[in-house]
Protein backbone atom coordinates (compact mmCIF):
# COMPACT_ATOMS: atom_id res chain seq x y z
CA UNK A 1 0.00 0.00 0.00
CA UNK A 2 1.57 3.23 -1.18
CA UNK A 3 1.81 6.18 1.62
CA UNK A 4 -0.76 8.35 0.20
CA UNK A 5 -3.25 5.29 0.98
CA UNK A 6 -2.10 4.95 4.70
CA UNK A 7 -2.98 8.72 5.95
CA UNK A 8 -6.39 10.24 6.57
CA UNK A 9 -8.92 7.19 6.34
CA UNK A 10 -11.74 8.88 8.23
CA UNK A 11 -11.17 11.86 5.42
CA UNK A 12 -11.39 10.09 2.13
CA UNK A 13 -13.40 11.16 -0.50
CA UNK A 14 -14.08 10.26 -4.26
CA UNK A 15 -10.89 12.75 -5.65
CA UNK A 16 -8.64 10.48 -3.66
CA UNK A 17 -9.69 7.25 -4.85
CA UNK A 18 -9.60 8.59 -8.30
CA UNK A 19 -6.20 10.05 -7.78
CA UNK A 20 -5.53 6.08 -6.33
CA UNK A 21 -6.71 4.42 -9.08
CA UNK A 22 -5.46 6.88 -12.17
CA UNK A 23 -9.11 7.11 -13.18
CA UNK A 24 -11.49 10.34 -13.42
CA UNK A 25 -14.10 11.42 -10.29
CA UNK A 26 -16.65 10.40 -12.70
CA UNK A 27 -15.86 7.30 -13.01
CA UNK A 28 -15.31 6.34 -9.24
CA UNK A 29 -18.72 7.43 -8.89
CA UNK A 30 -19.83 5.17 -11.54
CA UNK A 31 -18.35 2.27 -10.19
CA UNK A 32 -19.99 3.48 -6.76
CA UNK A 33 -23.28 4.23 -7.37
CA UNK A 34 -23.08 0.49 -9.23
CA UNK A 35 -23.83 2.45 -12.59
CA UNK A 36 -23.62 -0.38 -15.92
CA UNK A 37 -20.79 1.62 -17.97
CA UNK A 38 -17.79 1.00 -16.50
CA UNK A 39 -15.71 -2.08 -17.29
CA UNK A 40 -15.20 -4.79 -15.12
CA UNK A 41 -11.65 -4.12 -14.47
CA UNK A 42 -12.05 -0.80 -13.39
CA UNK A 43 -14.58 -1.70 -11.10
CA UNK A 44 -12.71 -3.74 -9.75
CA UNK A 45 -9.68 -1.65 -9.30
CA UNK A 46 -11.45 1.64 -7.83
CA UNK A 47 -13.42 -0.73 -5.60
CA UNK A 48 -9.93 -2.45 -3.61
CA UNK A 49 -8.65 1.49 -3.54
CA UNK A 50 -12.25 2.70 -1.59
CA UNK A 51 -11.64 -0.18 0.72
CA UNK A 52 -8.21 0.17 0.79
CA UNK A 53 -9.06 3.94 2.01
CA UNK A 54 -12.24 2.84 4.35
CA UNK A 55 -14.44 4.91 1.91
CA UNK A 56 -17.48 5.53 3.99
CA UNK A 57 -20.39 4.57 1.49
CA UNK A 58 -22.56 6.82 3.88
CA UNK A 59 -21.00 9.76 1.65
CA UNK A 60 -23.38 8.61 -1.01
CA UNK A 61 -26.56 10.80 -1.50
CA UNK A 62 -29.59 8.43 -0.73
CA UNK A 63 -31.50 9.91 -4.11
CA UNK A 64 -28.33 8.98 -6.34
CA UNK A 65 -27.77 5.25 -4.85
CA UNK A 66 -31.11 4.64 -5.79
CA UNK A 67 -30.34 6.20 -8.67
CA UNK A 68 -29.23 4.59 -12.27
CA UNK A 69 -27.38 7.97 -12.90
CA UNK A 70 -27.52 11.76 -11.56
CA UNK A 71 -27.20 14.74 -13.12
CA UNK A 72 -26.69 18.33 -11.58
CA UNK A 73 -27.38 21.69 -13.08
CA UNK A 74 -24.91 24.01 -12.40
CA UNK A 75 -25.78 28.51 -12.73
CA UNK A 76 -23.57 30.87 -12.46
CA UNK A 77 -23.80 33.94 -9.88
CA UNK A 78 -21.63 37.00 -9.82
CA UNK A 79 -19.43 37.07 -6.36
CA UNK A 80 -20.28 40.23 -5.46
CA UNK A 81 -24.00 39.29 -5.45
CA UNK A 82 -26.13 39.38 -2.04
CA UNK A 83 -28.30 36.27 -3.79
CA UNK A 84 -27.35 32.74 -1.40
CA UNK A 85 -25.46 29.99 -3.12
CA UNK A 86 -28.19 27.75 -3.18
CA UNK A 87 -31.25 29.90 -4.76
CA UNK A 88 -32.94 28.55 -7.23
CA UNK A 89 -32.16 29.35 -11.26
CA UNK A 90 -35.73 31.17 -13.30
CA UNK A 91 -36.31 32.25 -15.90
CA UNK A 92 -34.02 31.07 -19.24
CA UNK A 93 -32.93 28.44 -16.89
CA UNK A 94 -35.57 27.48 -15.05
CA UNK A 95 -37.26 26.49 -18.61
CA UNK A 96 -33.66 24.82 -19.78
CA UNK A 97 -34.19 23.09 -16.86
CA UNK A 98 -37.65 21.63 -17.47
CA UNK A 99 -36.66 20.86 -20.82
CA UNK A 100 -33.96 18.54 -19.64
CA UNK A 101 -35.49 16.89 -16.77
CA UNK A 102 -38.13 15.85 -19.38
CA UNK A 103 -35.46 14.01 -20.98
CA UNK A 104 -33.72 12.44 -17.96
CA UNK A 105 -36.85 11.91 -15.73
CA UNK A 106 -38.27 8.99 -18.24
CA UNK A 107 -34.55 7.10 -17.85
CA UNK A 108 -34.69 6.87 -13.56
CA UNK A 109 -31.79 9.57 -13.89
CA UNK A 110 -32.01 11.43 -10.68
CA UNK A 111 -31.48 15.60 -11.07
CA UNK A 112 -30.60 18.81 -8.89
CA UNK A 113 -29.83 22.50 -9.10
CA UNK A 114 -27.09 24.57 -7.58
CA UNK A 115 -26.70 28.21 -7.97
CA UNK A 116 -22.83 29.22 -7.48
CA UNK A 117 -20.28 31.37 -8.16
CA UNK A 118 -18.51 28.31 -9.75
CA UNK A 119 -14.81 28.11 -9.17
CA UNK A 120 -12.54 24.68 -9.53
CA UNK A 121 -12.39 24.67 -5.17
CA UNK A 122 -16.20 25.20 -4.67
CA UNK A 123 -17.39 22.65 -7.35
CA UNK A 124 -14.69 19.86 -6.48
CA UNK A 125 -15.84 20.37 -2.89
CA UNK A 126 -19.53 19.89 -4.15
CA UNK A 127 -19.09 16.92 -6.34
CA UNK A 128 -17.12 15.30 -2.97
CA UNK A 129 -20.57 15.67 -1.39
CA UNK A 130 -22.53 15.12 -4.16
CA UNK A 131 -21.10 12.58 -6.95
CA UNK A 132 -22.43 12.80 -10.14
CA UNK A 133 -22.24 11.42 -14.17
CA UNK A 134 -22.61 14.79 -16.08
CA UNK A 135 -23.30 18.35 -15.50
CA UNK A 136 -24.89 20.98 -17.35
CA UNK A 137 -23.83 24.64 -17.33
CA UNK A 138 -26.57 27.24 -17.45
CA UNK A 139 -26.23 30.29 -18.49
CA UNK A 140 -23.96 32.23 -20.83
CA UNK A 141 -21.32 32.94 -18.03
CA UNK A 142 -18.02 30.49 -17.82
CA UNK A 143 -15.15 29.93 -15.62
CA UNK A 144 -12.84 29.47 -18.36
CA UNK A 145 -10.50 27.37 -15.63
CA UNK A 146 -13.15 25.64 -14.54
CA UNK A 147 -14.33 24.80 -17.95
CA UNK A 148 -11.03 23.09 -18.79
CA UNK A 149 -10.41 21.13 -14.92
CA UNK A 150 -14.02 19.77 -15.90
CA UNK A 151 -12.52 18.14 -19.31
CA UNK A 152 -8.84 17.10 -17.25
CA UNK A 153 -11.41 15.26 -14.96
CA UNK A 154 -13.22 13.44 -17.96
CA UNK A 155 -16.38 14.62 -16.51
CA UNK A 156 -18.89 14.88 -19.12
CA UNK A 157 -20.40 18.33 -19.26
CA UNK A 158 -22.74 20.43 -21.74
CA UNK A 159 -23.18 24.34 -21.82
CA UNK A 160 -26.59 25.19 -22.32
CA UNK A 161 -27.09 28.94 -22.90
CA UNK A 162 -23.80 29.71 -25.02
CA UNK A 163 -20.76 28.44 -26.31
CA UNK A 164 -17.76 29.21 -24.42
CA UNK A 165 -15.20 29.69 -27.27
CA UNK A 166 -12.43 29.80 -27.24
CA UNK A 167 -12.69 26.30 -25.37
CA UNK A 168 -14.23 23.66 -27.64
CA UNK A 169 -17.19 21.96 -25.65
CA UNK A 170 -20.42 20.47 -26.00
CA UNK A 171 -22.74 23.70 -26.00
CA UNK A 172 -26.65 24.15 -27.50
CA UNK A 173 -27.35 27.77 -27.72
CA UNK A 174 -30.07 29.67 -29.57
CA UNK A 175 -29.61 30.77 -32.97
CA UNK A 176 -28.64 35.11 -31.40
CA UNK A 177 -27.27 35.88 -34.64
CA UNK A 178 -30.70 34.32 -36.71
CA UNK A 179 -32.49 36.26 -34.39
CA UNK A 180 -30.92 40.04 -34.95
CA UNK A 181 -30.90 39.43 -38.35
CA UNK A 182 -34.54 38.66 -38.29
CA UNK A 183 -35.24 42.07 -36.65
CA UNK A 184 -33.29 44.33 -38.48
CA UNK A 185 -34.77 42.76 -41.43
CA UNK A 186 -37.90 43.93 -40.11
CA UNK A 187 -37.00 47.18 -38.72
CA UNK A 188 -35.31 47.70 -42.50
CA UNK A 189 -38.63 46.92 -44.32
CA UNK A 190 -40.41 49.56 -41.58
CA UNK A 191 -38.12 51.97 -42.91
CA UNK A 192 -36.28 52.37 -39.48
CA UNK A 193 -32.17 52.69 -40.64
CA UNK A 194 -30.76 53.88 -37.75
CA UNK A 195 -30.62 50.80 -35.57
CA UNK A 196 -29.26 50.43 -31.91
CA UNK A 197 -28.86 47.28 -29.79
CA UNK A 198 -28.99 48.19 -25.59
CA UNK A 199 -26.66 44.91 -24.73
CA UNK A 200 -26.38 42.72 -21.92
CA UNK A 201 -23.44 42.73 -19.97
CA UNK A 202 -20.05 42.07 -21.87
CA UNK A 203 -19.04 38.93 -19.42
CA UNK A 204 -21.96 36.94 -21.18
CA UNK A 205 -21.08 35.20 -24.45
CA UNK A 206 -24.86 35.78 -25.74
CA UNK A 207 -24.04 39.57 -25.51
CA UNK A 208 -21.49 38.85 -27.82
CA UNK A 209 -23.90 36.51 -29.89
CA UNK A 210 -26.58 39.62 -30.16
CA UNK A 211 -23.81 42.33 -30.93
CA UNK A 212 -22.27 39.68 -33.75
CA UNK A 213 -26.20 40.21 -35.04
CA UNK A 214 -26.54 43.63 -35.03
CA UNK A 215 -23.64 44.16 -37.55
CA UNK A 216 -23.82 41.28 -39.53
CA UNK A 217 -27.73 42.46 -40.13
CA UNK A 218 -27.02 46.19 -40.40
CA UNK A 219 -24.01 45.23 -42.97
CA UNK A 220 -26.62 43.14 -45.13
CA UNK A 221 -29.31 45.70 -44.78
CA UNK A 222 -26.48 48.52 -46.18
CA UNK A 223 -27.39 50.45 -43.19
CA UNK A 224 -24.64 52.58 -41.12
CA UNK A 225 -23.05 51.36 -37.85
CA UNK A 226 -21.31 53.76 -35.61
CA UNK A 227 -19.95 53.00 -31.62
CA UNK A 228 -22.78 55.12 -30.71
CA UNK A 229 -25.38 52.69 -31.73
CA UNK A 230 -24.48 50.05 -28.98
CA UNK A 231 -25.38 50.59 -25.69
CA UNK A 232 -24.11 48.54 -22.28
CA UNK A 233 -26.80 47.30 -19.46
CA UNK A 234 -25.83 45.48 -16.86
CA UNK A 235 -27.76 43.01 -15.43
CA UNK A 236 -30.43 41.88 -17.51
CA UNK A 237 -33.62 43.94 -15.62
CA UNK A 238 -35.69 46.44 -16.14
CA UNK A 239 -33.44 48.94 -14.82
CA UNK A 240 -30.40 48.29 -16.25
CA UNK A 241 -32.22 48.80 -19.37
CA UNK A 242 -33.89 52.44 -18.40
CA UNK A 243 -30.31 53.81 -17.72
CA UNK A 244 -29.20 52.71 -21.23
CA UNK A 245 -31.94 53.84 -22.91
CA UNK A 246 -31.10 57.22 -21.21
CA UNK A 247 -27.77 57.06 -21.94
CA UNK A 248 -28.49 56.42 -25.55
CA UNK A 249 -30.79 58.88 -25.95
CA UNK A 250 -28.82 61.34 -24.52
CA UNK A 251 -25.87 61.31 -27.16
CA UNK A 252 -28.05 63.26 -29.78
CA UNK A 253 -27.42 61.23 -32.50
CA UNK A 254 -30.21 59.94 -34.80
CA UNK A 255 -31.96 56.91 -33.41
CA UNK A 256 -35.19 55.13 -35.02
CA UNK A 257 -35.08 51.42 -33.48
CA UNK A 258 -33.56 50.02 -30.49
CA UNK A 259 -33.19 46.12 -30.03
CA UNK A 260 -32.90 45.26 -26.42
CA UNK A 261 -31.35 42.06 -25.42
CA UNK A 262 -33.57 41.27 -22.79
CA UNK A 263 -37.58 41.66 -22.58
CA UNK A 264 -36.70 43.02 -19.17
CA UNK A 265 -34.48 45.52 -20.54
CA UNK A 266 -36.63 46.69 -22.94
CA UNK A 267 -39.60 47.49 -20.50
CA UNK A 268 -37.45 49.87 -18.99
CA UNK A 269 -36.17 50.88 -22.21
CA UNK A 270 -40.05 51.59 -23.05
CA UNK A 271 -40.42 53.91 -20.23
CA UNK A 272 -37.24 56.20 -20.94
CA UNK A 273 -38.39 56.80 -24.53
CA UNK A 274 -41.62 57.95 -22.75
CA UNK A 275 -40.13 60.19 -20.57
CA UNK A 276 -38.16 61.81 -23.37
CA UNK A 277 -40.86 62.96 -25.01
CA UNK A 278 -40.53 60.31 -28.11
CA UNK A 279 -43.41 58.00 -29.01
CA UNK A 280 -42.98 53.89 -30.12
CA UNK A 281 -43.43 53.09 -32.13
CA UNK A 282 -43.97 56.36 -34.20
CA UNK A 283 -40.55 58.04 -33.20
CA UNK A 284 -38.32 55.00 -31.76
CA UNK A 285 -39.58 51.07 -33.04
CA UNK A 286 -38.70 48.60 -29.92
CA UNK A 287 -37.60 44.85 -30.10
CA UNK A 288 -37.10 42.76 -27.07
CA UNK A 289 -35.36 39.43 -26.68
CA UNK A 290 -36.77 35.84 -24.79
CA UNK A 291 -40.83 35.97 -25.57
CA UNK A 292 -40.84 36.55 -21.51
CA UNK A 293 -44.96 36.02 -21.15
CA UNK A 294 -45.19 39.92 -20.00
CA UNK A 295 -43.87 40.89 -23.40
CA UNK A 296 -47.18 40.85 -24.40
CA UNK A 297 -48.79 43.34 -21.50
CA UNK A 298 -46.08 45.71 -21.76
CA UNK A 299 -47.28 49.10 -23.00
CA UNK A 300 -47.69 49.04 -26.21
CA UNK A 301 -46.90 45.21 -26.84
CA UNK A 302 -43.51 44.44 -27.15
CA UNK A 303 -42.35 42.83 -30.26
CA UNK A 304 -39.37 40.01 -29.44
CA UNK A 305 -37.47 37.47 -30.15
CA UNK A 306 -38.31 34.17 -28.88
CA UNK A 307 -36.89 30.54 -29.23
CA UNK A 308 -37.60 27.53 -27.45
CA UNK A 309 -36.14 27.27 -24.25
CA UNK A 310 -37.12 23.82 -23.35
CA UNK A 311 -35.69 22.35 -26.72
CA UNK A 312 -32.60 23.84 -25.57
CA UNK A 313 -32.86 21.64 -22.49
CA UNK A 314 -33.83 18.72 -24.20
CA UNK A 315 -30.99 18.82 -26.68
CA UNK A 316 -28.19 19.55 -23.96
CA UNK A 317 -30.08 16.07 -22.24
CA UNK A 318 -29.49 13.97 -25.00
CA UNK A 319 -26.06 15.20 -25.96
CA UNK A 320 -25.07 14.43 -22.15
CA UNK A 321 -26.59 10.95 -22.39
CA UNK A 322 -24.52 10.57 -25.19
CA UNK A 323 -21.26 11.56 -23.60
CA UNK A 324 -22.19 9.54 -20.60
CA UNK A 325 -22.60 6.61 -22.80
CA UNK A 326 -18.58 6.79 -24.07
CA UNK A 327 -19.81 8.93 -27.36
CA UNK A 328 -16.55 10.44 -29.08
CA UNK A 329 -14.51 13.32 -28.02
CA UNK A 330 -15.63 15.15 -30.39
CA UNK A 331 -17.63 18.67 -29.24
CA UNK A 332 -20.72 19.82 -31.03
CA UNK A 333 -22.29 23.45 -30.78
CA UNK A 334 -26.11 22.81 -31.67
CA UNK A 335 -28.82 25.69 -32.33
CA UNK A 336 -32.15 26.61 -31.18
CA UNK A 337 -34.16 28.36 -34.08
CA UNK A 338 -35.21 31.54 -33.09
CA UNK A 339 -38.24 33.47 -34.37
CA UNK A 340 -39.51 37.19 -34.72
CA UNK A 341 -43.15 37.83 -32.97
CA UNK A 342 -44.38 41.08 -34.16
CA UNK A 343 -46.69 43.28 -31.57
CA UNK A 344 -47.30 46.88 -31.67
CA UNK A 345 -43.94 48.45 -30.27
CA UNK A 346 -42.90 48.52 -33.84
């Protein structure tokens, strides 16, 4: 027995055995949940290292040794926020979430949700507690480091939200780019030709998604693009999006259409226009982004872009299922089709 195995029984957890053994946490959780994909070998080796160590089976989670497999959803939170660690995700996610669970409920595959600020010590600390076959990302902020320990680990993961280039992973995203294009389209066939995007904030790779839209759509369209045209919010709420509206509005430059990257945003966005004394959709045209249901209440309606959220879940599902099941290495970005719904804000 080597010395590593002969100090701190009472303390051993899944990393160690996996260290042991020269296999990934993944797998020693396989092999102790008694999950069917691992080879008998293997078994068999990361079985004499958790006795070897006096692995306390205890550690397991009741829900996953009852389990055939377990999932976890993992969201991102800023680390400055005042939200708690373990709130629940809405929204996007909350829908992504749905989606997915759709997909894993109908195979016994047991699921749960943490909210975190997501760095390599605070997840390897939670997968210690909490051993798992795959993860899912939500969201369209990454831990770049993270990312990367994740795929040293062999733990099969899927983004669901964004992609996170430049790291090549498994990732299903909607289609942002489709979706600006779609509205400038129809902002261009309004007659509206000076076109501004209010953006979400710059750490998300949807921002960069949407802004990739805007002048890809306003280059096709032959309409002008100047700095002034795209304007920072930051979060994605209602407020965020008045003060960017203001701040827009304020540079006196010519402005006939703003695309907001959030619904939320754009209900704020709705009441600074207001307050300046311009009309929508007579002076300023509005779009929105997500099909949020109060799109449709806001005042006038807001026209948006929507996509299905819960086909985004189901695709990351299957993708998972399919990395879990020893597909290839190779990583796949799919698309969610997104759509234009036209209401009376322009």
């Amino acid at each position: 027995m080597s010395d590593s195995l002969s100090h701190n029984k009472n303390n051993t957890t899944i990393r160690d055995i996996a260290h042991e053994a020269n296999v990934s946490i993944s797998t020693v959780s396989r092999v102790l949940n008694d999950h069917p994909h691992v080879d008998d070998e293997t078994r068999q080796a990361v079985w004499k290292i958790a006795s070897e160590l006096d692995y306390p089976m205890s550690k397991l989670r009741g829900n996953i040794q009852k389990a055939s497999r377990s999932i976890i959803f993992l969201s991102h939170y800023q680390e400055d926020s005042p939200i708690p660690s373990d709130v629940k995700v809405n929204g996007i996610e909350q829908l992504v979430v749905w989606g997915a669970q759709s997909i894993f409920e109908r195979k016994g595959i047991a699921t749960y949700t943490h909210k975190l600020i997501m760095n390599v010590g605070e997840i390897s600390e939670l997968l210690e507690k909490n051993p798992v076959d795959g993860v899912i990302f939500l969201g369209g902020i990454y831990n770049y480091d993270l990312l990367q320990w994740f795929q040293e680990q062999l733990i099969p993961f899927v983004t669901a939200g964004a992609h996170a280039y430049p790291i090549n992973v498994n990732a299903v995203m909607a289609n942002y780019v489709q979706g600006m294009g779609y509205a400038i389209d129809h902002l261009a066939e309004t007659g509206r030709s000076h076109i501004c995007l209010v953006n979400g904030p710059t750490t998300t790779k949807t921002s960069e998604e949407k802004y990739k839209g805007l002048r890809l759509g306003l280059s096709l369209q032959n309409l002008p693009y100047e700095d002034y045209q795209t304007s920072q919010g930051n979060p994605f709420n209602i407020e965020s999006g008045y003060i960017a509206t203001l701040r827009l509005l304020a540079c006196a430059k010519p402005i006939d259409a703003i695309i907001y990257a959030d619904d939320g945003m754009a209900v704020g966005g709705l009441k600074a226009i207001k307050e300046s004394g311009r009309r929508v959709p007579d002076d300023i045209a509005v779009i929105g982004f997500h099909n949020y249901e109060y799109a449709r209440f806001a005042d006038p309606a807001l026209t948006t872009i929507g996509f299905d959220m819960q086909m985004m879940g189901r695709l990351a599902a299957q993708r998972l299922e399919l990395l879990m099941d020893g597909a290839s290495d190779d990583c796949h970005v799919m698309t969610v089709p997104t759509s234009l719904i036209i209401r009376e804000s322009t």
